[in-house]
Each structure stands twice: as structure tokens, then as C-alpha cells.
Protein backbone atom coordinates (compact mmCIF):
# COMPACT_ATOMS: atom_id res chain seq x y z
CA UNK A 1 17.43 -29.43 -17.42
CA UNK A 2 20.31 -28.11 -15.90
CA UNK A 3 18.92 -26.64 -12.99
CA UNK A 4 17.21 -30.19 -12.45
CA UNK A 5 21.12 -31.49 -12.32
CA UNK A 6 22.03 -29.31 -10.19
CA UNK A 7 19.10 -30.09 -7.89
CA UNK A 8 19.54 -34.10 -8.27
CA UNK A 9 23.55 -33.43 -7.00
CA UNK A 10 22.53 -31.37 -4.38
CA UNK A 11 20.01 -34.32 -3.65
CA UNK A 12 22.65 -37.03 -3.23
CA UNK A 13 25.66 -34.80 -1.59
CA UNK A 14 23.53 -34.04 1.69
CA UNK A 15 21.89 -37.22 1.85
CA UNK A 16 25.24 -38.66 2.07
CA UNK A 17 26.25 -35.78 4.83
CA UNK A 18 23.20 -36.82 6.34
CA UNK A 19 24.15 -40.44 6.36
CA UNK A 20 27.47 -39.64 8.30
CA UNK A 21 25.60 -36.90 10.70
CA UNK A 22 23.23 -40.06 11.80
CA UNK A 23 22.79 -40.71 15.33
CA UNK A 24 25.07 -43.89 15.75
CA UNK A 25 23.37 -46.51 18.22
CA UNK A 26 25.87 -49.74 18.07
CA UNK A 27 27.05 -51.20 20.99
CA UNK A 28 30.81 -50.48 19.80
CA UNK A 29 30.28 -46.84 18.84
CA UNK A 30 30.23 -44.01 20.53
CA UNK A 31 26.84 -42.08 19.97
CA UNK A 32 27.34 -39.04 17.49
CA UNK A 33 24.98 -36.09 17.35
CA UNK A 34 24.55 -33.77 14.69
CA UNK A 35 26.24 -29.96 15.62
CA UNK A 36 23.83 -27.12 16.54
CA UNK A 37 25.23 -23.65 16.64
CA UNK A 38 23.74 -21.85 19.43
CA UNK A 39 26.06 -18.85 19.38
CA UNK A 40 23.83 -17.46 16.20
CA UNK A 41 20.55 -19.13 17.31
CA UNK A 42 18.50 -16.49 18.20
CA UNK A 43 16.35 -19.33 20.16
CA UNK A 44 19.37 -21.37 21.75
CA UNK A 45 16.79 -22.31 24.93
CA UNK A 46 14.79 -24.22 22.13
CA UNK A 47 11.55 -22.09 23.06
CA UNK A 48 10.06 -23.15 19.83
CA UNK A 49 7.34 -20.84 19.68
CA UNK A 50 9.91 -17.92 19.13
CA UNK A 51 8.61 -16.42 15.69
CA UNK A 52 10.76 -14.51 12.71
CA UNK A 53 9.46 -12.63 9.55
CA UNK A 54 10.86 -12.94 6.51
CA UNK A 55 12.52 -9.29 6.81
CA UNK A 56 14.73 -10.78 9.51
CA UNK A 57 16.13 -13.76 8.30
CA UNK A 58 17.00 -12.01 4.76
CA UNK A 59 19.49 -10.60 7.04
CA UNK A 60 21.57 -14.27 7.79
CA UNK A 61 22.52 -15.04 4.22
CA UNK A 62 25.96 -15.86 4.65
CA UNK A 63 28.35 -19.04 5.34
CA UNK A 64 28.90 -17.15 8.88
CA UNK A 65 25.45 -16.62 9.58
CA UNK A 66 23.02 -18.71 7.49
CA UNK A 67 19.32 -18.87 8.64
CA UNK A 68 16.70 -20.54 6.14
CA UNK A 69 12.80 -21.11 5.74
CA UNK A 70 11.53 -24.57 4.99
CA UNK A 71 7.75 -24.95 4.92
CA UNK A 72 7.23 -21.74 7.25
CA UNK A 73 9.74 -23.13 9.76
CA UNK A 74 13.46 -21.66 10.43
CA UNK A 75 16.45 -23.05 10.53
CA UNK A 76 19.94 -22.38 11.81
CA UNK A 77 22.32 -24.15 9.39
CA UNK A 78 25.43 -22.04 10.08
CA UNK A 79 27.32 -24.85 11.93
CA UNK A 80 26.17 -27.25 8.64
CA UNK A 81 27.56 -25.11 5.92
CA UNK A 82 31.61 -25.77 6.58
CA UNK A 83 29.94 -29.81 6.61
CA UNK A 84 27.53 -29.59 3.46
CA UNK A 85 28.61 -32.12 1.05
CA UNK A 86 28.10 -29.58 -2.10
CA UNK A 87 29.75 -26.98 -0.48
CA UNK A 88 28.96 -23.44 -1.53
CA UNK A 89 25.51 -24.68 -3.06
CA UNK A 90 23.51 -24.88 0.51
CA UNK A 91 24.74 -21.14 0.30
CA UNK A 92 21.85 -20.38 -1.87
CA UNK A 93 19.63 -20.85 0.33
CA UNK A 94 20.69 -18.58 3.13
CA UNK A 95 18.54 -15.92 4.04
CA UNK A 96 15.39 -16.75 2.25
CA UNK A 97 12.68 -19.18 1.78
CA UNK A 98 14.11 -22.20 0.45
CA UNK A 99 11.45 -24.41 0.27
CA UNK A 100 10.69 -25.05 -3.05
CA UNK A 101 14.60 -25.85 -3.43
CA UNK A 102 14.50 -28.07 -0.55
CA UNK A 103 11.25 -30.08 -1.63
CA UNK A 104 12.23 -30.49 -5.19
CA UNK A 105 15.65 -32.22 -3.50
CA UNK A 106 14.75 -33.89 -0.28
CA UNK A 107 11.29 -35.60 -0.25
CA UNK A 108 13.02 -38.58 2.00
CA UNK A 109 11.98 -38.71 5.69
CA UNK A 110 15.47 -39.47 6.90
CA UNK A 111 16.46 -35.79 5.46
CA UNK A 112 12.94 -34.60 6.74
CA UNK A 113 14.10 -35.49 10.19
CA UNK A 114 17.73 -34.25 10.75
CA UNK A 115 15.84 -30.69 10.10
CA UNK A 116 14.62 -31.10 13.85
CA UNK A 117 18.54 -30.51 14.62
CA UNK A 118 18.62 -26.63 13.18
CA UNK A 119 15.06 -25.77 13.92
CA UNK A 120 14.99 -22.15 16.01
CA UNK A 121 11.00 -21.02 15.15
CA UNK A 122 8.49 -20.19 12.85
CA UNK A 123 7.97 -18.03 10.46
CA UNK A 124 5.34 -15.24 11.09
């Protein structure tokens, strides 16, 4: 039950970082992209079909360097950690597969799509 608590907070804090990360279309507003951190993307020319195993992404596990597998894709959230509503939580997921965490937290397409913005491959 507690881990279920946990997940339902961690459910609601990056939804609303997501909600501020939004691409911002008014008139009056400038347009505001979410940050991608190429320096640690080992993909930073978006060649999509560049493929990691699981050995080398247990290797970015930190708040410097923090790599994570959703649903056999990677990700790059490095430059999202220092914005991650929770804080330290989204830390638990660096360096591993984090999909069942992710999909028992984010089943909302919104969420779904701001992955796009950290993708760097696949998993092999």
C-alpha cells in the first residue's frame, strides 16, 4: 500500500512538471520547449536507430548521468532530473528498466508524449 503511495505521488508531481514543460502555442507567449541534454546523449544527431543493451545503460544511474528503459526504448533524462517535481524519486529509475514503474504511474498520453523529448534508441 505504501509503495502504491509512493507511485500515485510520483504520478501527480511529473504530470504537473509535465504541465509546465508543455509546448506553449498562444499568440502572447513565447513558445517553450522541453530541455534535451545532448552533451550525455550518446545519439545527439537523433539517428534513432542507434541501439543500447541493458549492460550499458546500468552504467548512467546517476542525477549526472541518468539513462532509462521504458518499453524497450531509452531515454536521456539527465537534463529532467534537477526539474522532476519529486525530486530524488525519478532517481530510481536511472540506469535500469523502469517500465513497470513508469506504467503503473503514467498511463496518460500527454506523459506518453513528452517521452519523444529524451528518446536516444532502443534497446537491443
Amino acid at each position: 500500500m505504501k509503495r502504491l503511495m509512493i507511485l500515485f505521488l510520483f504520478l501527480v508531481l511529473f504530470l504537473s512538471a509535465c504541465s509546465q514543460n508543455s509546448v506553449v502555442t498562444s499568440k502572447n507567449s513565447p513558445e517553450v520547449k522541453p530541455q534535451v541534454d545532448n552533451q550525455n546523449n550518446a545519439n545527439s544527431t537523433n539517428d534513432t536507430s542507434k541501439s543500447y543493451s541493458l549492460s550499458e545503460i546500468t552504467s548512467h544511474n546517476s542525477a549526472n548521468d541518468c539513462w532509462m528503459v521504458i518499453d524497450a526504448k531509452v531515454y536521456n533524462f539527465t537534463s529532467y532530473v534537477d526539474q522532476h517535481p519529486d525530486g530524488p524519486s525519478i532517481l530510481k529509475g536511472c540506469g535500469r528498466d523502469a517500465s513497470r514503474m513508469f506504467n503503473a504511474i503514467f498511463k496518460h498520453s500527454k506523459t506518453q508524449a513528452l517521452l519523444v523529448n529524451y528518446y536516444i534508441g532502443d534497446l537491443k
